[in-house]
Protein backbone atom coordinates (compact mmCIF):
# COMPACT_ATOMS: atom_id res chain seq x y z
CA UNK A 1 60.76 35.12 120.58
CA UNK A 2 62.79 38.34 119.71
CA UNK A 3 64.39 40.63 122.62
CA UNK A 4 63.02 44.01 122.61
CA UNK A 5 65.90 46.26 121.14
CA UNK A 6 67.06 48.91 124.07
CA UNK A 7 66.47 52.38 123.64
CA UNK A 8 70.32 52.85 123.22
CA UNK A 9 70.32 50.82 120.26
CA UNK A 10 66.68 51.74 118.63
CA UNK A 11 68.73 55.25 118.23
CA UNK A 12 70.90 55.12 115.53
CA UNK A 13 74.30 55.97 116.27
CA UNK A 14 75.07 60.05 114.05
CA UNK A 15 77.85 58.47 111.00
CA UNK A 16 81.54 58.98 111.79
CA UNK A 17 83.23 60.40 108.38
CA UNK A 18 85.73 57.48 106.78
CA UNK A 19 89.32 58.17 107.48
CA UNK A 20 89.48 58.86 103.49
CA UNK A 21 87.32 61.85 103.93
CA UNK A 22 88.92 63.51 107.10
CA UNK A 23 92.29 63.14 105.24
CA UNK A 24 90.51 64.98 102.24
CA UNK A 25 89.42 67.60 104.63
CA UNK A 26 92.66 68.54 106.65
CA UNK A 27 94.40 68.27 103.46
CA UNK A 28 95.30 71.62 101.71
CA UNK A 29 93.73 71.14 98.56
CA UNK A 30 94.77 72.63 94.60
CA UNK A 31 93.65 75.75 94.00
CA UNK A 32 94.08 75.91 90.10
CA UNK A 33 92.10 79.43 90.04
CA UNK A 34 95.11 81.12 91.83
CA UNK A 35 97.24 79.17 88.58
CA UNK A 36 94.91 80.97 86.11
CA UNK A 37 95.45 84.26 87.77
CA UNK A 38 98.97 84.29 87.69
CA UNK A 39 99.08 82.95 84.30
CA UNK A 40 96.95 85.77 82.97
CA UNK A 41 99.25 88.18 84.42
CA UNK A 42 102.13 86.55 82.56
CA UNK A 43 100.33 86.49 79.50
CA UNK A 44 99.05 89.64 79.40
CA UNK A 45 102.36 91.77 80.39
CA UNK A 46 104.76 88.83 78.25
CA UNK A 47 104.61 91.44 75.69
CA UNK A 48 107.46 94.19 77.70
CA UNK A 49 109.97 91.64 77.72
CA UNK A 50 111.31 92.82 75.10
CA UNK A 51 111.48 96.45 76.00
CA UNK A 52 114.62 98.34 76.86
CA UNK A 53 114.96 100.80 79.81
CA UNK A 54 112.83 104.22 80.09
CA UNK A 55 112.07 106.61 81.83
CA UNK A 56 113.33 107.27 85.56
CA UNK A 57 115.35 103.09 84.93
CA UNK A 58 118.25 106.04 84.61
CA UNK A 59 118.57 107.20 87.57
CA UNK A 60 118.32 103.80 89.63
CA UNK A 61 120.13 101.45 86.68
CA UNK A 62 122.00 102.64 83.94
CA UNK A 63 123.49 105.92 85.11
CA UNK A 64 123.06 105.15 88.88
CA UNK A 65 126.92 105.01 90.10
CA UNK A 66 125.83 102.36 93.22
CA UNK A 67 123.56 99.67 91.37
CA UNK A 68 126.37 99.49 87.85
CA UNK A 69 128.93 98.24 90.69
CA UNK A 70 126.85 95.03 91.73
CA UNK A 71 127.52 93.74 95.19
CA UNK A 72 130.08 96.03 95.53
CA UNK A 73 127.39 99.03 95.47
CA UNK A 74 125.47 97.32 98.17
CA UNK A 75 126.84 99.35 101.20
CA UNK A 76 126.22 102.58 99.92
CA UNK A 77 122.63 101.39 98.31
CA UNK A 78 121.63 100.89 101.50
CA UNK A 79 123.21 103.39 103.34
CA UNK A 80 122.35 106.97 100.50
CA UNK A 81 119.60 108.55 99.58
CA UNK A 82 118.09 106.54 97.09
CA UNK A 83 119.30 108.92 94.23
CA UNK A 84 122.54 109.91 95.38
CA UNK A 85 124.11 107.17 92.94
CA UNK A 86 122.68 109.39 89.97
CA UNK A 87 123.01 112.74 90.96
CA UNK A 88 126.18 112.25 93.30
CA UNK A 89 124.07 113.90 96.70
CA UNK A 90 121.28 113.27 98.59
CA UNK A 91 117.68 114.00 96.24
CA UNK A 92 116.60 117.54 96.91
CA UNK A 93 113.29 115.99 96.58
CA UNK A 94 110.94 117.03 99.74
CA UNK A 95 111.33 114.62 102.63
CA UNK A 96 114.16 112.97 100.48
CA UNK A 97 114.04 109.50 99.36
CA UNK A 98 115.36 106.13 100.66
CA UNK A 99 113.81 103.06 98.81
CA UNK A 100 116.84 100.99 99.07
CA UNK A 101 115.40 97.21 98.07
CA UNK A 102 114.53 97.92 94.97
CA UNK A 103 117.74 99.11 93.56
CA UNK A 104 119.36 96.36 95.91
CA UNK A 105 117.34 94.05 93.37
CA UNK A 106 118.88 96.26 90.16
CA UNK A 107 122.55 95.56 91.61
CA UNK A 108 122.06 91.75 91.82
CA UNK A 109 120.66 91.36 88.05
CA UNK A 110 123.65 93.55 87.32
CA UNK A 111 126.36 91.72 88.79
CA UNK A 112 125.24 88.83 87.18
CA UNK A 113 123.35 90.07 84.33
CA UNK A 114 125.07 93.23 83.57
CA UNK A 115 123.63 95.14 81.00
CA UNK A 116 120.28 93.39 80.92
CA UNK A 117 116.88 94.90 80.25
CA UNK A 118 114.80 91.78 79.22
CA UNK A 119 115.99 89.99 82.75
CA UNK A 120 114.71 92.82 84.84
CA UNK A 121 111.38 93.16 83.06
CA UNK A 122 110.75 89.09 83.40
CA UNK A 123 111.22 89.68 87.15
CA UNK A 124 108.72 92.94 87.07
CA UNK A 125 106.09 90.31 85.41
CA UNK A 126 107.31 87.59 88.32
CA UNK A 127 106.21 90.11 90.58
CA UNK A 128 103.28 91.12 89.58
CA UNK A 129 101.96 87.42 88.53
CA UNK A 130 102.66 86.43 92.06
CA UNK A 131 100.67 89.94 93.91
CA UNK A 132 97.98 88.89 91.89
CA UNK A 133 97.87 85.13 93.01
CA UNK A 134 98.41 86.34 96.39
CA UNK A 135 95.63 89.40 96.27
CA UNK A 136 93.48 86.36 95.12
CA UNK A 137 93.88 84.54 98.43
CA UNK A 138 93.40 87.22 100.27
CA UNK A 139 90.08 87.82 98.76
CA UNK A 140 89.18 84.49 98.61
CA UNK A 141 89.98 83.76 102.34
CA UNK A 142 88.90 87.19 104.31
CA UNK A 143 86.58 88.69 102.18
CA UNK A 144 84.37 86.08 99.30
CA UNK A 145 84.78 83.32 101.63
CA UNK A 146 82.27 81.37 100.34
CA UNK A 147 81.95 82.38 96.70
CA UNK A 148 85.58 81.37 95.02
CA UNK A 149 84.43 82.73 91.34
CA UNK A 150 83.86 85.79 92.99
CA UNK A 151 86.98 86.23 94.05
CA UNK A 152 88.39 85.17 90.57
CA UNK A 153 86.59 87.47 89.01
CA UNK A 154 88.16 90.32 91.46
CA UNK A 155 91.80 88.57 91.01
CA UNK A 156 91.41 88.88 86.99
CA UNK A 157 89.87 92.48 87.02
CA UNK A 158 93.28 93.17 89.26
CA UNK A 159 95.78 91.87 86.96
CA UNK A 160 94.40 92.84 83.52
CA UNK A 161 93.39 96.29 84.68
CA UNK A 162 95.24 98.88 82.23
CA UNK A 163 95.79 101.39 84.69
CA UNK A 164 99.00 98.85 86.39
CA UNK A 165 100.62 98.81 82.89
CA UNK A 166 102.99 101.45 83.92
CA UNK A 167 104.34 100.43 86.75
CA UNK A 168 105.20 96.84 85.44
CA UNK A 169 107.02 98.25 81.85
CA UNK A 170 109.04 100.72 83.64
CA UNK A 171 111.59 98.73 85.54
CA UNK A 172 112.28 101.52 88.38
CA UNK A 173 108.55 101.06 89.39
CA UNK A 174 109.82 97.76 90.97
CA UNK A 175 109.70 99.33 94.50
CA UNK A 176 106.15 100.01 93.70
CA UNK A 177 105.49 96.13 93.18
CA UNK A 178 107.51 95.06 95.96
CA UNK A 179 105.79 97.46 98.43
CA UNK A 180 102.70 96.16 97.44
CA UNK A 181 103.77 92.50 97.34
CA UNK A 182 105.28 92.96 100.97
CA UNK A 183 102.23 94.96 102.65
CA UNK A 184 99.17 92.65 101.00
CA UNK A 185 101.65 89.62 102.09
CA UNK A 186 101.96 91.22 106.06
CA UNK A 187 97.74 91.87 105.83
CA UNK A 188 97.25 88.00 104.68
CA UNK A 189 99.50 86.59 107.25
CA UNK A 190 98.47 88.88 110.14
CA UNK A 191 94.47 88.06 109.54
CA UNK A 192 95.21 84.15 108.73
CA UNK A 193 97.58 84.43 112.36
CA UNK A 194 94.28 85.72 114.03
CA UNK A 195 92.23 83.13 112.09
CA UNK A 196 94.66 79.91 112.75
CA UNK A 197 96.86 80.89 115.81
CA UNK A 198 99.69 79.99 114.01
CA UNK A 199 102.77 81.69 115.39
CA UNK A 200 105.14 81.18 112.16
CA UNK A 201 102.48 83.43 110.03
CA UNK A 202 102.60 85.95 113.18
CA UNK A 203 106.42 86.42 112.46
CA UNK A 204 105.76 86.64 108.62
CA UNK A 205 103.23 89.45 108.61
CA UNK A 206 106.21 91.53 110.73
CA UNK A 207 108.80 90.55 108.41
CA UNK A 208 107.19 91.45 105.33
CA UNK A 209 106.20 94.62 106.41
CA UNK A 210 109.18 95.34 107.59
CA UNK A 211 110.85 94.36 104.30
CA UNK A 212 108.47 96.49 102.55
CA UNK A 213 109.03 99.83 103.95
CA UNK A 214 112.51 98.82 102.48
CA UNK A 215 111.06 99.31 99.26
CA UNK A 216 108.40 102.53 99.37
CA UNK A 217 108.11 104.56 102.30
CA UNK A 218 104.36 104.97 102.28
CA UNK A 219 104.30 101.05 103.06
CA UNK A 220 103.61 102.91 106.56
CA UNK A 221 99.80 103.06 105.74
CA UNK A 222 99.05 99.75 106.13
CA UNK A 223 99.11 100.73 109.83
CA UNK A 224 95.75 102.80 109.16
CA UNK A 225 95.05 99.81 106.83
CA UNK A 226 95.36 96.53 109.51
CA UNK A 227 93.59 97.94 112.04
CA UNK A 228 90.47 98.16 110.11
CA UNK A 229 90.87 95.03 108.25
CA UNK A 230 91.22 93.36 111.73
CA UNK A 231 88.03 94.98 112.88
CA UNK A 232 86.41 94.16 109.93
CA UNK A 233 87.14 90.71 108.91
CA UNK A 234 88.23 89.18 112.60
CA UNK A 235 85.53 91.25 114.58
CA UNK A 236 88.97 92.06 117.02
CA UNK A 237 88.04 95.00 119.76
CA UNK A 238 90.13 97.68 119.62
CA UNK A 239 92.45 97.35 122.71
CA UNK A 240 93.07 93.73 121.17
CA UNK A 241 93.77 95.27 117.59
CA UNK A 242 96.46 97.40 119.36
CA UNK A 243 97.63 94.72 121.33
CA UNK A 244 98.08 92.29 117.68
CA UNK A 245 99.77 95.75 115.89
CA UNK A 246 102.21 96.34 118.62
CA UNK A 247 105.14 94.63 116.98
CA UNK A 248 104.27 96.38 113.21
CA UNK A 249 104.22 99.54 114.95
CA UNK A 250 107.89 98.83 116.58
CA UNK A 251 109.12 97.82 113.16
CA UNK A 252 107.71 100.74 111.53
CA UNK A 253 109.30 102.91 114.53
CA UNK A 254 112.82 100.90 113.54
CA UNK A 255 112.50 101.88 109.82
CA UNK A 256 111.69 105.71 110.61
CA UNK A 257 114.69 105.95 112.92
CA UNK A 258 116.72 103.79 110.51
CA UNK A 259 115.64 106.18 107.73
CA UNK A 260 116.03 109.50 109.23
CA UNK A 261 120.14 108.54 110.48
CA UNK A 262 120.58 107.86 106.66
CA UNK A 263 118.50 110.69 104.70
CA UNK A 264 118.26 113.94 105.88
CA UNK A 265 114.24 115.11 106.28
CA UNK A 266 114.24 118.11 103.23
CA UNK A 267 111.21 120.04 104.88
CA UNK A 268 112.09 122.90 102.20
CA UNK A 269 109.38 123.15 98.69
CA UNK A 270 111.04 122.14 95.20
CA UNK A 271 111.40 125.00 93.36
CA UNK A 272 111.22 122.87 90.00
CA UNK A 273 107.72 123.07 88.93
CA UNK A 274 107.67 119.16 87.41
CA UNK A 275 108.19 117.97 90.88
CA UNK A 276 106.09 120.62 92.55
CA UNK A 277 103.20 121.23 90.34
CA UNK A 278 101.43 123.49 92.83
CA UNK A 279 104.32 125.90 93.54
CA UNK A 280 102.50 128.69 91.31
CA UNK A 281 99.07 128.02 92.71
CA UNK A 282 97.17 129.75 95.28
CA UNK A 283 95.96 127.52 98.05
CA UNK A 284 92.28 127.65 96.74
CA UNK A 285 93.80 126.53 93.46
CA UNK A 286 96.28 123.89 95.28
CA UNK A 287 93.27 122.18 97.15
CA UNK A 288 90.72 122.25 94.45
CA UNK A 289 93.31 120.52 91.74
CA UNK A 290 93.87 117.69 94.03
CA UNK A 291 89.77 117.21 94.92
CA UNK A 292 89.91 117.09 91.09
CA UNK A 293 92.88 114.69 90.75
CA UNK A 294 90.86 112.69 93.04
CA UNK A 295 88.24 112.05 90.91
CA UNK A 296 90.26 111.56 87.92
CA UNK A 297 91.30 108.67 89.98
CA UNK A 298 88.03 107.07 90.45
CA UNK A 299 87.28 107.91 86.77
CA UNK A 300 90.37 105.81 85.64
CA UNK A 301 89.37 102.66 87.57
CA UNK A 302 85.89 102.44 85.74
CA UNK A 303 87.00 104.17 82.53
CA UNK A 304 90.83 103.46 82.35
CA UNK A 305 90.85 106.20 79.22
CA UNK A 306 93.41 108.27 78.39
CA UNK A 307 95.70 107.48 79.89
CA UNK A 308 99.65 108.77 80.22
CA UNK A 309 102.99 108.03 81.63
CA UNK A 310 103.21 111.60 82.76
CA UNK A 311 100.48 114.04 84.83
CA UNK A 312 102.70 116.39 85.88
CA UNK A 313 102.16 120.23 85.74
CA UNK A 314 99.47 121.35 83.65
CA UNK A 315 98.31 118.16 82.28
CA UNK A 316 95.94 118.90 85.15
CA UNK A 317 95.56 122.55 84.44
CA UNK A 318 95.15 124.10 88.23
CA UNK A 319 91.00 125.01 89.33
CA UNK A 320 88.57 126.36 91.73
CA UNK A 321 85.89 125.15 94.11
CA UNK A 322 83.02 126.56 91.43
CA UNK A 323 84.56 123.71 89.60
CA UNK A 324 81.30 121.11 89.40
CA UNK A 325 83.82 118.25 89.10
CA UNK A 326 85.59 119.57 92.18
CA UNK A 327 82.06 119.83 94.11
CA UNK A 328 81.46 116.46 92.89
CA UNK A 329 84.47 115.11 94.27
CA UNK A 330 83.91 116.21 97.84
CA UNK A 331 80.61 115.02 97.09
CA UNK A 332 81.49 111.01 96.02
CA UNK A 333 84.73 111.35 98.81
CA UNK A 334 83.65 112.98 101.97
CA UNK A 335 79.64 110.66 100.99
CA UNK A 336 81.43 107.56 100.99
CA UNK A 337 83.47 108.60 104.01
CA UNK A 338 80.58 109.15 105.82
CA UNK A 339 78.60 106.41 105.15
CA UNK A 340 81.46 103.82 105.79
CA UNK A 341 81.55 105.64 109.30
CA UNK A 342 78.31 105.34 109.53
CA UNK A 343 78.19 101.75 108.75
CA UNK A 344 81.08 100.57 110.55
CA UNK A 345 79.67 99.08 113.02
CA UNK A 346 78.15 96.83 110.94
CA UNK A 347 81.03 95.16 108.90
CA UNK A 348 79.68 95.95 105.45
CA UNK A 349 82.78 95.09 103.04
CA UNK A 350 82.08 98.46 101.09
CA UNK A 351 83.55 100.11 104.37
CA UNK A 352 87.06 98.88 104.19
CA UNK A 353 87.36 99.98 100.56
CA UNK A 354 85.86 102.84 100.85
CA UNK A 355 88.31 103.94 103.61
CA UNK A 356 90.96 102.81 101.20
CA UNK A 357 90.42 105.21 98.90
CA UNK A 358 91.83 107.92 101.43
CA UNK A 359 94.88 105.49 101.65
CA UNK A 360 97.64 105.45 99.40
CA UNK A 361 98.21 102.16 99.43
CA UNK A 362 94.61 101.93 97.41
CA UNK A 363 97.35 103.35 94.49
CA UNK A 364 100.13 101.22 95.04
CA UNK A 365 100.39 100.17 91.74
CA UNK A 366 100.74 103.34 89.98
CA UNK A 367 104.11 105.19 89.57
CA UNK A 368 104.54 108.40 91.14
CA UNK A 369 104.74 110.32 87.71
CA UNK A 370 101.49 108.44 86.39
CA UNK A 371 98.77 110.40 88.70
CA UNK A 372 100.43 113.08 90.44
CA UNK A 373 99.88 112.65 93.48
CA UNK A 374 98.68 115.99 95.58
CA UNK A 375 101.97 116.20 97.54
CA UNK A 376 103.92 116.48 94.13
């Protein structure tokens, strides 16, 4: 006669994953699609290698007194106005200049490079390969978590998008690319901090941030930029959001003090028109132009046709508010605006880029002479 089987046993026991599988699962695993990104970013910029120097390379390369030394030029890279190598005083550019990593970069491939276009343009490409891997994580991780060819698809738009061309052939554009490279790298490591409590990637958001304000001042608007994305993508309360920031916004404190002891603050208008496009312009005129720039923008990402190295003045001829293109502007900027406010509190996606688009760092991969920016 057979025992009755206890109730214990009559329930069978939920299946404990094999020791093969949990290894499998804890183990970082290949992500070719972030290979294919950065290998279409090679492939498709491979071609200004061989391209010489251009443009503004003059002023921060060739004819810059500071980088042509090497490591010898180091000190006074570092501690000058970012131009005063070239024109021998600080830049009577407004607000003055101080982008010292970049042309920190230009003295190494110098030293040991010397006189070496086709170097510094494989290391523009580097660059830009590797924002593109890492703009593919970021997307893949915080934002199309569970759809990876989605965020392919976004990573390969990124990288073969014409409007970047620019800032990857011209060599001075570099601190453009780094800036970029540094403040996506700080977002990534401050969200995956929040996301894995891991200290080490805590430390690495500050540093690259801080590193990147050593190559473009306007790195500084990633601190309009973080907050949201932590809001947004870690569903962090604002009193914890400032709490998480406090150490960016100490760094960025540390650069601005750094930065003001070594360039003097020019508060005073350029009177050359090709830096100051609006000098001759009435403030109607002023305003209007820029809503109209600001479109032009938008334009360029959809349609990236003409385009030019150069928008300075007139290329943009100046405008007036009975300008339907400027009351479509405020129309597509300030309807956006308001419907990402209005959304907000539901975490759409379209919210964070839409407030990106009055960021600068939404154009951090365009030189400042390829869209002039409203500030000149």
């Amino acid at each position: 006669m057979k025992k009755p089987v206890s109730a214990n046993k009559a329930k069978s026991a939920p299946k404990r994953p094999s020791a093969q599988k949990e290894i499998k699962k804890n183990t970082p695993q290949f992500q070719w699609e972030g290979i294919i990104v950065f290998a279409v970013a090679v492939v498709f910029y491979a071609t200004s290698i061989n391209n010489h120097y251009c443009l503004d390379d003059v002023m921060v390369i060739t004819l810059n007194a500071f980088t042509i030394k090497g490591l010898k030029g180091i000190h006074d890279i570092f501690t000058k106005d970012t131009f005063y190598g070239f024109i021998g005083s600080n830049s009577t550019l407004t607000g003055g200049r101080y982008r010292p990593l970049s042309v920190f970069t230009f003295a190494l491939e110098w030293e040991f490079f010397k006189d070496s276009p086709h170097i510094s343009h494989i290391i523009n490409v580097m660059l830009y390969a590797l924002t593109g891997t890492l703009f593919y994580k970021f997307v893949k991780e915080f934002i199309f978590k569970t759809n990876k060819w989605a965020a392919l698809t976004a990573a390969l738009i990124f990288v073969i998008h014409p409007i970047h061309t620019e800032v990857i052939d011209n060599i001075k554009s570099r601190d453009e690319l780094l800036s970029l490279l540094g403040s996506l790298a700080s977002l990534y490591f401050l969200l995956g901090y929040v996301k894995n409590k891991n200290t080490g990637y805590y430390i690495l958001s500050g540093l690259c941030f801080f590193v990147a304000l050593f190559s473009k001042e306007n790195t500084i608007t990633y601190l309009a930029v973080m907050p949201l994305a932590l809001y947004l993508f870690a569903d962090k309360k604002p009193a914890k959001i400032f709490q998480i920031l406090i150490p960016h916004l100490v760094l960025a404190l540390l650069f601005i003090s750094i930065r003001a002891s070594i360039v003097p603050m020019n508060t005073k208008p350029d009177p050359e028109i090709l830096n100051n496009p609006y000098i001759n312009a009435t403030f109607a005129q002023k305003y209007a132009t820029i809503f109209l720039t600001l479109l032009i923008y938008i334009k360029l990402l959809f349609i990236p046709y003409p385009l030019s190295y150069d928008y300075s003045f007139n290329e943009i001829p100046y405008t007036g508010f009975a300008d339907y293109r400027v009351l479509l502007s405020l129309l597509v900027y300030f309807g956006s605006f308001a419907w990402a406010l209005m959304n907000l509190k539901k975490r759409p996606v379209p919210a964070f880029f839409n407030h990106l688009l009055y960021s600068y760092p939404f154009y951090y991969l365009q030189s400042y002479r390829k869209y002039r920016r409203p500030d000149g």
